[in-house]
Protein backbone atom coordinates (compact mmCIF):
# COMPACT_ATOMS: atom_id res chain seq x y z
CA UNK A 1 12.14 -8.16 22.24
CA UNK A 2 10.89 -10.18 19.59
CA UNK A 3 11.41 -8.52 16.05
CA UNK A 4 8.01 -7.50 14.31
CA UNK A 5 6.99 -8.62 11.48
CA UNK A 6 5.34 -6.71 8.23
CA UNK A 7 3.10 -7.87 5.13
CA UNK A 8 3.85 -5.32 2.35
CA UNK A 9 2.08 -5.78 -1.19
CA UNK A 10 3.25 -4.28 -3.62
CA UNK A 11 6.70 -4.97 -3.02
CA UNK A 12 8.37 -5.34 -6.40
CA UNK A 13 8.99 -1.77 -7.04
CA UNK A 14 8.20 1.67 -5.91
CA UNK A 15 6.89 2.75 -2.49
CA UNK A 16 6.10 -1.52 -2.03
CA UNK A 17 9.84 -1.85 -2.64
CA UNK A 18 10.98 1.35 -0.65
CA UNK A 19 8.67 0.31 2.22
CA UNK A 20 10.48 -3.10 2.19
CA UNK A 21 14.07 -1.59 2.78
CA UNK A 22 12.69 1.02 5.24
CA UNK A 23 11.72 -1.61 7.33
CA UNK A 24 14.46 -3.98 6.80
CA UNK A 25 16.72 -1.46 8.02
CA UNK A 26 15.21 -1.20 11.44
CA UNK A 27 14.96 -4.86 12.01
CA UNK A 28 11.27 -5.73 10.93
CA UNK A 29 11.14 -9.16 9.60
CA UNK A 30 9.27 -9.48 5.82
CA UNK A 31 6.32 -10.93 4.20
CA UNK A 32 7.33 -9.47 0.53
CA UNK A 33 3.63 -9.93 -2.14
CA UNK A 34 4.10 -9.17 -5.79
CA UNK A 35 1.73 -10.28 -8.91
CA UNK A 36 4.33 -10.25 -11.92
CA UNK A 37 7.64 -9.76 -10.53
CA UNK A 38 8.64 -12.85 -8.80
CA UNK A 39 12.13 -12.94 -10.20
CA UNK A 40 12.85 -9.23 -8.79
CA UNK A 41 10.99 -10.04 -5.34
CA UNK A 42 13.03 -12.63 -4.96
CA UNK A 43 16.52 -11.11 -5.25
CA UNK A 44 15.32 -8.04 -3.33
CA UNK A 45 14.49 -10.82 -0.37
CA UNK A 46 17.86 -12.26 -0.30
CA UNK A 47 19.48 -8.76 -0.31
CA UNK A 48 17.87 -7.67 2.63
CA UNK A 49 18.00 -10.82 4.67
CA UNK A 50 22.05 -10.57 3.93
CA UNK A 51 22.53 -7.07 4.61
CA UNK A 52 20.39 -6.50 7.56
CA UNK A 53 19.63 -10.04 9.02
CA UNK A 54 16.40 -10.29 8.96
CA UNK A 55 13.72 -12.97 7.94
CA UNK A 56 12.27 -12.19 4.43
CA UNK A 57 9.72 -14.57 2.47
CA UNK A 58 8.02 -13.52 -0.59
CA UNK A 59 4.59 -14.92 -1.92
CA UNK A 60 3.86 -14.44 -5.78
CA UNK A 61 -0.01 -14.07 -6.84
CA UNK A 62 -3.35 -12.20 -7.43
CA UNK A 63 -3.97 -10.16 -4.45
CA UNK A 64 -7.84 -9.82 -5.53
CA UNK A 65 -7.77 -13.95 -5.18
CA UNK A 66 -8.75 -14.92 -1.67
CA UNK A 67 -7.64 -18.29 -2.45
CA UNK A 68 -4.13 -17.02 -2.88
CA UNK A 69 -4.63 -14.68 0.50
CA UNK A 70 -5.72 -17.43 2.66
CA UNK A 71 -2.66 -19.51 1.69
CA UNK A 72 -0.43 -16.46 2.36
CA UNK A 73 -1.93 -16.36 6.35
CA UNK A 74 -2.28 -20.12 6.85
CA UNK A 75 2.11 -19.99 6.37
CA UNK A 76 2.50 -17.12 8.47
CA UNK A 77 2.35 -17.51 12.24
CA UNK A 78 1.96 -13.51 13.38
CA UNK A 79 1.89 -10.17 11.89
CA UNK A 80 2.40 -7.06 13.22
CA UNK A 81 1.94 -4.77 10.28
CA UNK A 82 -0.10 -4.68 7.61
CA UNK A 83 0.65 -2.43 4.10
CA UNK A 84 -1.64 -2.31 1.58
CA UNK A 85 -0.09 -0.90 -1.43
CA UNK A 86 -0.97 -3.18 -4.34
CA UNK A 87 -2.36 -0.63 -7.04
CA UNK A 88 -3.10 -0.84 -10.83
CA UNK A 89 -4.28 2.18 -13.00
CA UNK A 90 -6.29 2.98 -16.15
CA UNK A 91 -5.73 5.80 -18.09
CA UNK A 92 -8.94 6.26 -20.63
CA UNK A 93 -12.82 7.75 -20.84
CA UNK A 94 -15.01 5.58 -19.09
CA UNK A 95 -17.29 4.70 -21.62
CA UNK A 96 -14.66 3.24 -23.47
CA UNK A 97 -13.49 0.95 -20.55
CA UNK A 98 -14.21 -2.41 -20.53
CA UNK A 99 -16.18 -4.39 -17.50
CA UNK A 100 -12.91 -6.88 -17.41
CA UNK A 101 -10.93 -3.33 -17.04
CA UNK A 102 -12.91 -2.24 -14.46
CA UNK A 103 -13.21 -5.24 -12.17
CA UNK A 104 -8.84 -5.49 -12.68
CA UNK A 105 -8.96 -1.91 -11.49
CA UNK A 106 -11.28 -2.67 -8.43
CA UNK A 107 -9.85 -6.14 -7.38
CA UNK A 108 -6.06 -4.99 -7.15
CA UNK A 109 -7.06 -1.55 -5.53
CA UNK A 110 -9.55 -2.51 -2.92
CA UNK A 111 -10.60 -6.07 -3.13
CA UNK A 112 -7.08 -6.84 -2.08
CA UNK A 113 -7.03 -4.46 0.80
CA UNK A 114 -10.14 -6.26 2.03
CA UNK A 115 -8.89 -9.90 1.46
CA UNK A 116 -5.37 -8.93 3.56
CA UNK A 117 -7.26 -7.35 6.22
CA UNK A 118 -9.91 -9.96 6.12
CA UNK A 119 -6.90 -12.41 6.68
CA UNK A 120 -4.71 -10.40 9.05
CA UNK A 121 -7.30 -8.94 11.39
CA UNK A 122 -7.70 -12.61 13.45
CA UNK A 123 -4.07 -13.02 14.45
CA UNK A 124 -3.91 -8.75 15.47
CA UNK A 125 -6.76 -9.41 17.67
CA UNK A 126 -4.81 -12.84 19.15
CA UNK A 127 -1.91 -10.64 19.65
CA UNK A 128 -3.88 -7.58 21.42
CA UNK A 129 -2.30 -4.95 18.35
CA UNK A 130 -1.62 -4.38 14.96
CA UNK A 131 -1.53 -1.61 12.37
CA UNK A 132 -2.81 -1.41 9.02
CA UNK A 133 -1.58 1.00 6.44
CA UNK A 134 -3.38 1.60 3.35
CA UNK A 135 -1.47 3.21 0.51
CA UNK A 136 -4.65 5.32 -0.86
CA UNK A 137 -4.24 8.78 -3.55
CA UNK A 138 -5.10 12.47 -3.61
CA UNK A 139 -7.26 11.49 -6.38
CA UNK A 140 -9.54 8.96 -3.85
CA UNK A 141 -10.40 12.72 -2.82
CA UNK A 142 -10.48 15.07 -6.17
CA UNK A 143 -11.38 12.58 -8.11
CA UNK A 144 -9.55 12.64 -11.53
CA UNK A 145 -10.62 13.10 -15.36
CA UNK A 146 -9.54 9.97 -17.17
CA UNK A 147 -8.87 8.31 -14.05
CA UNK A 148 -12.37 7.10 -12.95
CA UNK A 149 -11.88 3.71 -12.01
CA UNK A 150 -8.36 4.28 -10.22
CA UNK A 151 -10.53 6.97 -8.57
CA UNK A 152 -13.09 5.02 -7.36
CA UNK A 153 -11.31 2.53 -5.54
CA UNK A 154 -9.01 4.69 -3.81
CA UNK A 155 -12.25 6.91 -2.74
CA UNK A 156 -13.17 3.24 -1.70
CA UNK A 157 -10.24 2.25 0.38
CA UNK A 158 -10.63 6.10 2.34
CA UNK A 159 -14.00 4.50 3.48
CA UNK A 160 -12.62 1.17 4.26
CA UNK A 161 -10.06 2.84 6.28
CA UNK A 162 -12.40 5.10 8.33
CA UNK A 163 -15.01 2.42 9.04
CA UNK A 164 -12.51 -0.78 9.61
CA UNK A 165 -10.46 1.92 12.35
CA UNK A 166 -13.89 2.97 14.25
CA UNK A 167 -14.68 -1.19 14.19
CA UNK A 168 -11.14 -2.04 15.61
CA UNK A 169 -10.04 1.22 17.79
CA UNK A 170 -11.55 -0.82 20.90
CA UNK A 171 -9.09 -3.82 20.47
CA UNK A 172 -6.11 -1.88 19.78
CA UNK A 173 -5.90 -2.05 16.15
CA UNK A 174 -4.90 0.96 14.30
CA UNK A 175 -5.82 1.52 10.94
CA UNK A 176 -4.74 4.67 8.69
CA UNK A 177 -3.99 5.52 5.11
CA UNK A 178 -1.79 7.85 3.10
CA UNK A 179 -3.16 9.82 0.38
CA UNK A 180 -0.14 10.11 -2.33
CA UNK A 181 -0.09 12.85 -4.22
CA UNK A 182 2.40 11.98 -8.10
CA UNK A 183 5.30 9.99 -6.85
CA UNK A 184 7.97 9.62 -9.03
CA UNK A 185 6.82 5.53 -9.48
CA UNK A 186 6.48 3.41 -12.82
CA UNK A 187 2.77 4.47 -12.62
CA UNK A 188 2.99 7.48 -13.93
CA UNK A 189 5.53 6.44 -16.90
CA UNK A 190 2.29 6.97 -18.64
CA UNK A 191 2.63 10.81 -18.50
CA UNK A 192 4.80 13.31 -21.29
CA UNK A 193 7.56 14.85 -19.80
CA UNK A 194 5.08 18.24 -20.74
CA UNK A 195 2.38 16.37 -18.60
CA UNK A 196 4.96 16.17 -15.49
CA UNK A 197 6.18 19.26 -16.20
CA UNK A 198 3.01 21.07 -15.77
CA UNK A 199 1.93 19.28 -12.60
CA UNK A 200 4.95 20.05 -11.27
CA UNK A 201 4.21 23.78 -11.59
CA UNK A 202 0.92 22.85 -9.60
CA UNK A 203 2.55 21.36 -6.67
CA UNK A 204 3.61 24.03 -4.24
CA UNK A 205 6.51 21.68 -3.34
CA UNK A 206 7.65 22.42 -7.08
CA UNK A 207 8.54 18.80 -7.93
CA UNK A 208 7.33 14.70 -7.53
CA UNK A 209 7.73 13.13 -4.32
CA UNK A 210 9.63 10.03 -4.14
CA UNK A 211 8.47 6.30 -3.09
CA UNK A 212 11.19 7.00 0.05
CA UNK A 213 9.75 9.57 1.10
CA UNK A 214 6.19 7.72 1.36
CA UNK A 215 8.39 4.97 2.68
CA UNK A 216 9.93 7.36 5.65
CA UNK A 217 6.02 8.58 6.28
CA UNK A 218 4.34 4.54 6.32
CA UNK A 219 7.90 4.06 9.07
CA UNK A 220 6.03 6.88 11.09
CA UNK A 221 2.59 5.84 11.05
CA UNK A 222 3.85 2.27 12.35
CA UNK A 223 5.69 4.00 15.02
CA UNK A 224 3.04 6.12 15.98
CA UNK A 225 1.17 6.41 19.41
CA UNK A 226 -1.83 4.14 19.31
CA UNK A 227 -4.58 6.78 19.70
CA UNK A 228 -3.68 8.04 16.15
CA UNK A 229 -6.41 6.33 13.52
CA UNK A 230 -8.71 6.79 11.34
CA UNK A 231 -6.92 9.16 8.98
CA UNK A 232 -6.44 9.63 5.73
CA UNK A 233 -3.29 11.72 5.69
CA UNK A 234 -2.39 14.02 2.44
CA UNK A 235 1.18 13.01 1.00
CA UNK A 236 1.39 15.66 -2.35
CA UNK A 237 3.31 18.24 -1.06
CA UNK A 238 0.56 20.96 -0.55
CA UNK A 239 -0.81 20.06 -3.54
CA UNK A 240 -4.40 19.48 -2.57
């Protein structure tokens, strides 16, 4: 059988980066996307193409920039999987956020997610399948004080997800989402160790989960049976 291959962006670091060696190790071949961290995406390309034999290229840019998304697909010939993980935050009141702050949030949270599935949607349908995986939060659910922008577009990728899997479902496109709970990533370096601590004692899990665990959970949604879409499945151990 041919080996599949996956877009992840994201990549760099965290569950982007976990994702990538999850499916490195069972033979995927890569499409690696990072914004700032060329340097690391590049060496984490090469170490998976040498330890598991696989095909790995890497693309460095503004996943809100279609310009930059259409060149990603026009040197691509077929995708099987699409992640969606790209994902800024802001941490401030929202009258004190700026429109420039706002629009970063939205473009890297949701724009992108559009724009990729804008891009990757016309070879799926070539191919007769495909699965897209959007990385969304608990918080695109509660909403979160301080957090209204990283909110929003995560409450906005839920509806993308529900309304792109009903418009797909007949051509055997899946599309799904996980809702992280806190994730032991460098997003949430911004918290105190008293901040952590006190979450922690909210989670009935009693602790973070980690980006290998949402790794191990994206492995089984790409795996799973084809009438499975449409979901917006709670990572946050019990939490919500």
């Amino acid at each position: 059988m041919k080996p599949k291959t996956v877009l992840i962006t994201g990549a760099s670091r965290g569950i982007g980066r976990a994702a990538a060696y999850a499916f490195a190790s069972n033979g995927y071949h890569l499409v690696l996307i990072c914004r700032n961290s060329g340097e690391s995406l590049q060496l984490l390309c090469e170490e998976l193409k040498d330890k598991y034999h696989i095909e790995c290229i890497m693309f460095q840019g503004d996943a809100g920039n279609e310009d930059f998304v259409s060149s990603i697909f026009r040197q691509i010939s077929s995708l099987d999987i699409l992640i969606n993980n790209a994902g800024i935050s802001y941490f401030g009141l929202l009258q004190e956020m700026s429109l420039e702050s706002w629009n970063q949030v939205l473009s890297t949270n949701l724009t992108a997610s559009f724009l990729f599935c804008k891009y990757a949607i016309p070879g799926m349908l070539k191919n007769g399948h495909g699965r897209i995986i959007n990385i969304s939060s608990a918080w695109g659910t509660t909403g979160a004080s301080l957090e209204a922008a990283y909110s929003a577009s995560k409450s906005g990728l839920n509806g993308l997800t529900r309304s792109l899997a009903k418009e797909l479902a007949p051509s055997n496109i899946q599309v799904n989402a996980i809702a992280c709970g806190v994730i032991d990533t460098d997003m949430n370096q911004n918290l105190s160790m008293e901040e952590l601590n006190s979450l922690k004692e909210n989670i009935p899990a009693g602790r973070l989960g980690t980006s290998e665990e949402v790794a191990s959970m994206i492995m089984q949604l790409a795996c799973a049976g084809n009438y499975l879409t449409g979901q917006v499945i709670g990572f946050d151990g019990g939490w919500i």
